[in-house]
C-alpha atoms as a PDB file:
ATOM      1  CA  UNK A   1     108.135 168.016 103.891  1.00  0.00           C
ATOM      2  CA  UNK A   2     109.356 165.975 100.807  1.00  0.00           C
ATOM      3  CA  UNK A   3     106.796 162.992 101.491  1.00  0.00           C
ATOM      4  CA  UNK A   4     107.408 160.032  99.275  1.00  0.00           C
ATOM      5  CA  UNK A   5     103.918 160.890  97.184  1.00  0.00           C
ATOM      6  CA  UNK A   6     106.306 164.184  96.294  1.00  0.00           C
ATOM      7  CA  UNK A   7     108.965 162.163  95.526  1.00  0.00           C
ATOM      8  CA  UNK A   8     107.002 160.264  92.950  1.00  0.00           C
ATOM      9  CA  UNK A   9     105.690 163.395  91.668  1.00  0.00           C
ATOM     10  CA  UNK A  10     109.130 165.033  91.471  1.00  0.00           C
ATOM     11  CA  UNK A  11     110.568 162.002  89.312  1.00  0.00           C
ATOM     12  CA  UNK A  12     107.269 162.002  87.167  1.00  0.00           C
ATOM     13  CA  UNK A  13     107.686 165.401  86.480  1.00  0.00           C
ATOM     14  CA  UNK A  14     111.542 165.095  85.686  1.00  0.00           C
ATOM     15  CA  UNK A  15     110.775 161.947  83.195  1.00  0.00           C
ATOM     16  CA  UNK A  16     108.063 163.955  81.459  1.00  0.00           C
ATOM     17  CA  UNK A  17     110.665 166.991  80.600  1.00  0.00           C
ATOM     18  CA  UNK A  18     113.627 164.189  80.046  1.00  0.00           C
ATOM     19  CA  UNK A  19     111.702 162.014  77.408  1.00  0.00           C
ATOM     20  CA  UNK A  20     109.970 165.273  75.809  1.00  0.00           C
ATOM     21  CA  UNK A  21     113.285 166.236  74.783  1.00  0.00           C
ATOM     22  CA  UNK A  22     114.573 163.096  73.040  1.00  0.00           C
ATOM     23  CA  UNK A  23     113.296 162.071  69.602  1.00  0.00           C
ATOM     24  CA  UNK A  24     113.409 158.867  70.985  1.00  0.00           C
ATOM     25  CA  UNK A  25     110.026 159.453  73.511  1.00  0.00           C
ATOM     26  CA  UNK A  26     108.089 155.898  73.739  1.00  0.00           C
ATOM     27  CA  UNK A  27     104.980 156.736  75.914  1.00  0.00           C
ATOM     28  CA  UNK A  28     104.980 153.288  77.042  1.00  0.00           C
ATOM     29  CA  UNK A  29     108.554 153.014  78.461  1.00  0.00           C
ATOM     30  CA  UNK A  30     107.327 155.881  80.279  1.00  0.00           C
ATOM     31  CA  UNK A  31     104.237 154.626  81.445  1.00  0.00           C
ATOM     32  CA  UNK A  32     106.273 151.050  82.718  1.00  0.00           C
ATOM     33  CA  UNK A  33     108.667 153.117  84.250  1.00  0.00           C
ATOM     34  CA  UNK A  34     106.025 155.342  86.271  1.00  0.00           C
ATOM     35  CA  UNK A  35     103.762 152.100  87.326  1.00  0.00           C
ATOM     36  CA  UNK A  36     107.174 150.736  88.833  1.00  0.00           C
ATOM     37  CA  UNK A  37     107.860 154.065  90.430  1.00  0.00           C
ATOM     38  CA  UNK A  38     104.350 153.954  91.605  1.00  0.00           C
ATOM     39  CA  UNK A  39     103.796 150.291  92.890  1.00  0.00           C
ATOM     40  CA  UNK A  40     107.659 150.809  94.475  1.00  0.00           C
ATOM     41  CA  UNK A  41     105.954 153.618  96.630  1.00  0.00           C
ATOM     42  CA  UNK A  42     103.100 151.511  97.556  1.00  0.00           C
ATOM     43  CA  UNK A  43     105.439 148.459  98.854  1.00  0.00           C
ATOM     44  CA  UNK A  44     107.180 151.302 101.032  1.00  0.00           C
ATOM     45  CA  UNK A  45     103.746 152.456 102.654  1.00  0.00           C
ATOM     46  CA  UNK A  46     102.541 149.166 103.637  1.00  0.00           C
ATOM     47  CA  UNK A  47     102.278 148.692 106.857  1.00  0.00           C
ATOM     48  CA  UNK A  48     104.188 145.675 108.799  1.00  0.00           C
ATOM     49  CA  UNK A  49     101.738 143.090 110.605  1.00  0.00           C
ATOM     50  CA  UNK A  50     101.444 144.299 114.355  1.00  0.00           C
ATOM     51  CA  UNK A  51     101.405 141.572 116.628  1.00  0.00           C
ATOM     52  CA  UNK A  52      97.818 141.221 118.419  1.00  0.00           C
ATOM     53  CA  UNK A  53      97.264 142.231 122.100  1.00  0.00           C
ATOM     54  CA  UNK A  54      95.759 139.184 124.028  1.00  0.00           C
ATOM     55  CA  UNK A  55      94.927 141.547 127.068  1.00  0.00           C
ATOM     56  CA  UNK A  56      91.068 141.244 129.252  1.00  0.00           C
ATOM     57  CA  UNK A  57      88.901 138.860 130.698  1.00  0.00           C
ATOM     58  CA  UNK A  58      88.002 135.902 128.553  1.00  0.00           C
ATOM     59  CA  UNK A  59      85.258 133.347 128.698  1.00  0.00           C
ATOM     60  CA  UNK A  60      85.374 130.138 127.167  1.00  0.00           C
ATOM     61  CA  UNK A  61      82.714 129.442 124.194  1.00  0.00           C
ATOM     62  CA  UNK A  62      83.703 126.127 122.909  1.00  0.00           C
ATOM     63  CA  UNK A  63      86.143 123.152 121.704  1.00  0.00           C
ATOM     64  CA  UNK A  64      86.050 121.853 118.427  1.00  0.00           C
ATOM     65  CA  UNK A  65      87.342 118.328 118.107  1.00  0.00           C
ATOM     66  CA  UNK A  66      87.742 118.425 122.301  1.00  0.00           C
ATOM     67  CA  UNK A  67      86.572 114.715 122.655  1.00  0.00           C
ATOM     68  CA  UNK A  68      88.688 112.716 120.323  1.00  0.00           C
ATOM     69  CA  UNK A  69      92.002 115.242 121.293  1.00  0.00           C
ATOM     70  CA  UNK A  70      91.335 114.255 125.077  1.00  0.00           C
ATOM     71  CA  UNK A  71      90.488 110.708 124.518  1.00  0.00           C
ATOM     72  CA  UNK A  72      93.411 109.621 121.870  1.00  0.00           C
ATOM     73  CA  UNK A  73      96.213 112.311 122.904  1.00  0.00           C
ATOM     74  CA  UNK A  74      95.804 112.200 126.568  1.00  0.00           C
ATOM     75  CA  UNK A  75      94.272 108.930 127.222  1.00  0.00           C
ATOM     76  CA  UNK A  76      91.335 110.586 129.202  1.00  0.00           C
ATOM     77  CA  UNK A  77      88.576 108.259 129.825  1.00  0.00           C
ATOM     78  CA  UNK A  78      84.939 108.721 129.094  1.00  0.00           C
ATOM     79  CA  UNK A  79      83.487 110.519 132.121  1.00  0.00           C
ATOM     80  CA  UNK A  80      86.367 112.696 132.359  1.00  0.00           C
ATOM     81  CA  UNK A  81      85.414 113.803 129.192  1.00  0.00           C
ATOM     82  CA  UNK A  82      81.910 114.208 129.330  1.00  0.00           C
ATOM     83  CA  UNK A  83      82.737 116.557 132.748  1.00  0.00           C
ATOM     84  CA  UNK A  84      85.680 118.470 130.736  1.00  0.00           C
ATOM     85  CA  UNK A  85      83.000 119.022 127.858  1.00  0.00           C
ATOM     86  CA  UNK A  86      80.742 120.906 130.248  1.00  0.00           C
ATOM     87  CA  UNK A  87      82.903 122.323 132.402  1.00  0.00           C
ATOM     88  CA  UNK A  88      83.466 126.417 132.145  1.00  0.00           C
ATOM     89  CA  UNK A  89      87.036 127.710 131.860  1.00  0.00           C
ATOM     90  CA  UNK A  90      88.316 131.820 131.669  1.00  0.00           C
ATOM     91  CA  UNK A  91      91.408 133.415 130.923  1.00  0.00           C
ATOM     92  CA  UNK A  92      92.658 136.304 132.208  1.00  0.00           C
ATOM     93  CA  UNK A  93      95.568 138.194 130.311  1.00  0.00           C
ATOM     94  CA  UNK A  94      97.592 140.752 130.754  1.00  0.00           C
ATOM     95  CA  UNK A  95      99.797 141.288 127.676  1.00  0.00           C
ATOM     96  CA  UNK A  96     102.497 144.150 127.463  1.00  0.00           C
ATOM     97  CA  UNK A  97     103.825 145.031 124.477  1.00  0.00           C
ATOM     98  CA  UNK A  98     106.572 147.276 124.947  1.00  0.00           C
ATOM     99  CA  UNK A  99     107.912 144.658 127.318  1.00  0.00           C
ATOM    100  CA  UNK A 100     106.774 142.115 125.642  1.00  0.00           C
ATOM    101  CA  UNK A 101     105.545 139.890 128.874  1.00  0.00           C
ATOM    102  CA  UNK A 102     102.620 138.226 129.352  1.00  0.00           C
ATOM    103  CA  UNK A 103     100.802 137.117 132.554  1.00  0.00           C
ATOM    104  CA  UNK A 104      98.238 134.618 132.124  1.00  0.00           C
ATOM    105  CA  UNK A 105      95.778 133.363 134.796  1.00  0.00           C
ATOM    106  CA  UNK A 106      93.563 130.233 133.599  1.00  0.00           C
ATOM    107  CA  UNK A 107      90.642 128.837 136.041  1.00  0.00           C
ATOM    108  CA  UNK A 108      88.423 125.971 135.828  1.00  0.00           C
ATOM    109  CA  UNK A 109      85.830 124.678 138.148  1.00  0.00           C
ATOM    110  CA  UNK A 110      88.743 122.570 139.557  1.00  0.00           C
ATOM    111  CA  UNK A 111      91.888 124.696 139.609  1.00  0.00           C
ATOM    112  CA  UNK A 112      93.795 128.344 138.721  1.00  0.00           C
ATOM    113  CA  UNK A 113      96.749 128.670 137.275  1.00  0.00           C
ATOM    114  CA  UNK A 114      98.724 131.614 136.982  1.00  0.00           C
ATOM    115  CA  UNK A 115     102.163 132.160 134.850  1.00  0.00           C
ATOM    116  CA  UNK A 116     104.091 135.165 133.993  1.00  0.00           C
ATOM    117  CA  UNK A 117     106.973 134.880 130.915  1.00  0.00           C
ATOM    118  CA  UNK A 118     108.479 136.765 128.625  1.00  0.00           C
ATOM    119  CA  UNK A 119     107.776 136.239 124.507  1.00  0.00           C
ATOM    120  CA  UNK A 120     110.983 134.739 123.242  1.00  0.00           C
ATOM    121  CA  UNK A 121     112.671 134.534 126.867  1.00  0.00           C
ATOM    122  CA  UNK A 122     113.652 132.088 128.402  1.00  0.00           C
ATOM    123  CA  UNK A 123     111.984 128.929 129.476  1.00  0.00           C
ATOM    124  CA  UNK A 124     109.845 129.102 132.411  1.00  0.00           C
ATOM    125  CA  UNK A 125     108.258 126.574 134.361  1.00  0.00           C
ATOM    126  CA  UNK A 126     104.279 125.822 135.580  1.00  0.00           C
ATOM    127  CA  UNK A 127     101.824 123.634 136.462  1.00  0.00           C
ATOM    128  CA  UNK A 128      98.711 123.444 134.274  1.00  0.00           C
ATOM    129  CA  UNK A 129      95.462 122.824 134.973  1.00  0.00           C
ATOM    130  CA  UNK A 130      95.257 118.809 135.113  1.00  0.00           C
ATOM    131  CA  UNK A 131      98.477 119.197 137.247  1.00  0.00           C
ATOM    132  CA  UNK A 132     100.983 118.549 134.972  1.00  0.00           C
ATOM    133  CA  UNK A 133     104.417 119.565 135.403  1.00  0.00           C
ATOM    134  CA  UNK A 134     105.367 122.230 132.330  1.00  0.00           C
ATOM    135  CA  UNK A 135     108.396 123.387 131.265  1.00  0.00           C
ATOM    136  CA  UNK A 136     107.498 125.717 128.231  1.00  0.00           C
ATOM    137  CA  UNK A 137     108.848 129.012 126.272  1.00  0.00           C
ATOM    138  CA  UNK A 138     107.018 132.105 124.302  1.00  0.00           C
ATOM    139  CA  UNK A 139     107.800 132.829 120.540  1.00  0.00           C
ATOM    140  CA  UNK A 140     105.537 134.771 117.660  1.00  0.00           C
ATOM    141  CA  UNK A 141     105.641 133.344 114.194  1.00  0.00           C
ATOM    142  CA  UNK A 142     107.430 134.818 111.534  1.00  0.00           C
ATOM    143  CA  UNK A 143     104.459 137.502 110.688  1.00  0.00           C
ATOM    144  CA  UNK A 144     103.766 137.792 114.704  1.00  0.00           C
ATOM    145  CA  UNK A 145     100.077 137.518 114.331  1.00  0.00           C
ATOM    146  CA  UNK A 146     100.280 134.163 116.516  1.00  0.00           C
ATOM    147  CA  UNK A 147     101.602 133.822 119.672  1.00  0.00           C
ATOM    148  CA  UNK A 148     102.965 129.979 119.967  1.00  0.00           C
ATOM    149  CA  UNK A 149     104.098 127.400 123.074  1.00  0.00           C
ATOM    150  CA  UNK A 150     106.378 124.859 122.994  1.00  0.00           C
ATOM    151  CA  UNK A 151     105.488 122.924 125.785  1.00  0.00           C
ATOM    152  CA  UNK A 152     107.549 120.006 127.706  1.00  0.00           C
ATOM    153  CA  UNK A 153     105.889 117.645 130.174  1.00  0.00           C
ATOM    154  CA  UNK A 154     109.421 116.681 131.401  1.00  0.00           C
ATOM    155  CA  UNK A 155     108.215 114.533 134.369  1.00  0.00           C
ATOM    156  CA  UNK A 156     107.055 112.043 131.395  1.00  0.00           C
ATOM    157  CA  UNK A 157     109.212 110.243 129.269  1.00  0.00           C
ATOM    158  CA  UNK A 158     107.258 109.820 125.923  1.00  0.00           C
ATOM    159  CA  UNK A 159     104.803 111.882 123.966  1.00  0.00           C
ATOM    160  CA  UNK A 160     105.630 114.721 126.153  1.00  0.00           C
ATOM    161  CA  UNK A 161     105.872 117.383 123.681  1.00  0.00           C
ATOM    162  CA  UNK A 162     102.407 119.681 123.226  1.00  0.00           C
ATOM    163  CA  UNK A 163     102.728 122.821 120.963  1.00  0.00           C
ATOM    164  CA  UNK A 164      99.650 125.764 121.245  1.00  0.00           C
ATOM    165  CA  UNK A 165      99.002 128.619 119.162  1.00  0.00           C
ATOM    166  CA  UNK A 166      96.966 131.761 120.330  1.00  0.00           C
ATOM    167  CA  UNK A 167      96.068 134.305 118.193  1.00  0.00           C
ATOM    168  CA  UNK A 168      92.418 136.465 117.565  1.00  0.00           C
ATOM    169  CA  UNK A 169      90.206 136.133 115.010  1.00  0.00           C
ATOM    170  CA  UNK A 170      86.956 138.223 114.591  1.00  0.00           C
ATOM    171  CA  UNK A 171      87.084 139.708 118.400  1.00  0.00           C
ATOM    172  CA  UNK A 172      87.523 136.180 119.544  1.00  0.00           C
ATOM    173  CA  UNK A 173      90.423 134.413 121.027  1.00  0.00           C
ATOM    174  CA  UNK A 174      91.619 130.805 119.439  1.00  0.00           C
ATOM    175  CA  UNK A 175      94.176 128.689 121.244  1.00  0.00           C
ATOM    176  CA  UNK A 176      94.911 125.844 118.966  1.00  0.00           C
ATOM    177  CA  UNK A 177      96.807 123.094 121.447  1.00  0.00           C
ATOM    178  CA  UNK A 178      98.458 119.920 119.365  1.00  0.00           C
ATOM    179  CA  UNK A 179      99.970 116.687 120.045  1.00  0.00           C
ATOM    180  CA  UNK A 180     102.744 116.735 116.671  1.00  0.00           C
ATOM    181  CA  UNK A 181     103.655 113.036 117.495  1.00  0.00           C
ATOM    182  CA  UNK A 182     100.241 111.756 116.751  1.00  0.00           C
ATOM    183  CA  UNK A 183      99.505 114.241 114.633  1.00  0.00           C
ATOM    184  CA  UNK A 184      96.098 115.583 117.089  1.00  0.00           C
ATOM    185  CA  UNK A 185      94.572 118.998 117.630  1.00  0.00           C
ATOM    186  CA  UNK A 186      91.561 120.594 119.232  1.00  0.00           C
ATOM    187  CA  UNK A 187      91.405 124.582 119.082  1.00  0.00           C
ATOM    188  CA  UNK A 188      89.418 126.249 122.057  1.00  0.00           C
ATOM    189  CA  UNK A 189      87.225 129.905 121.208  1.00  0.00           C
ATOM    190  CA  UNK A 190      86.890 132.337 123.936  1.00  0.00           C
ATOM    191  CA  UNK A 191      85.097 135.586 123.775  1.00  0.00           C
ATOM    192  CA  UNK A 192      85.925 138.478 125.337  1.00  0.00           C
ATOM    193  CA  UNK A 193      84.154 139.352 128.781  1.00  0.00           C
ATOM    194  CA  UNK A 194      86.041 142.388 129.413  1.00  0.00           C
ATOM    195  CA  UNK A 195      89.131 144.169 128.655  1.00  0.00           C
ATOM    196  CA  UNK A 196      90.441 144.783 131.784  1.00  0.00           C
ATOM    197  CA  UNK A 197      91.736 141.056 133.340  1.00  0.00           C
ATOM    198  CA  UNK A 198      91.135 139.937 136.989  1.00  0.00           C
ATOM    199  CA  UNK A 199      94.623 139.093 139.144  1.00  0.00           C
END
């Protein structure tokens, strides 16, 4: 099998007999010629990014900058935060990718949610946990290592736009939900409680 590794060798071998037999041999034009040769090859083996799998079971750990994100994007008052800070929350995820559908179930002491779409479908439409009305569509970024929401709450009429990102880091799962008009974020961390999700 003529493997690209060969196929360097092969035109390695041919510039070795080529510049041997002109008086005008410069070892280093050869030796540029064979790194680009070389590093050429290595670009051509590199393997694309492969877009993460979210499915399993997961548990949430905690919120970093939950309090201020509740309080100054979504107007939440002080004891709704303080029983949002302790409350528990899962997700459970099943992700296909040769369909490239995801369903995602999301509990909280309160409420379940379940949604099934496909990544850069259409829209599709839910209710999330607070009871929000969502109308919301699936894309990967350019590198597909982060799976990203637009989300509409089109019952409201202003600062109704909310945009997450979910993507794993270090076995862990990050969802990263912000509020672009005032510029807000607060990024959730789940771990992993099993890998086969609960419907």
């Amino acid at each position: 099998m003529f493997t690209e590794e060969k196929e360097v060798r092969f035109v390695e071998i041919k510039l070795k007999k080529i510049f041997k037999t002109k008086r005008y041999f410069c070892p280093v034009y050869y030796f540029l010629i064979l790194l680009t040769l070389r590093e050429n090859n290595h670009m051509a083996q590199a393997p694309e990014n492969k877009a993460p799998n979210f499915t399993g079971k997961w548990v949430l750990e905690t919120t970093e900058n939950l309090d201020k994100f509740l309080s100054d994007s979504e107007g939440w008052g002080w004891a709704m935060r303080k029983l949002a800070a302790t409350a528990w929350a899962h997700q459970n995820i099943l992700h296909d990718d040769e369909k490239n559908t995801i369903k995602v179930k999301m509990t909280n002491p309160k409420s379940t949610v379940v949604y099934n779409a496909t990544i850069g479908g259409e829209e599709f439409e839910f209710v999330d946990l607070s009871g929000t009305d969502i109308r919301a569509q699936l894309s990967w970024s350019d590198d597909k290592t982060i799976l990203r929401m637009k989300a509409l709450k089109f019952k409201l009429d202003k600062d109704n736009l909310r945009l997450s990102e979910r993507w794993l880091e270090g076995g862990k799962m990050k969802i990263k939900l912000s509020n672009e008009e005032k510029k807000l974020s607060m990024t959730q961390i789940f771990k992993k409680d099993s890998d086969k999700p609960e419907f």
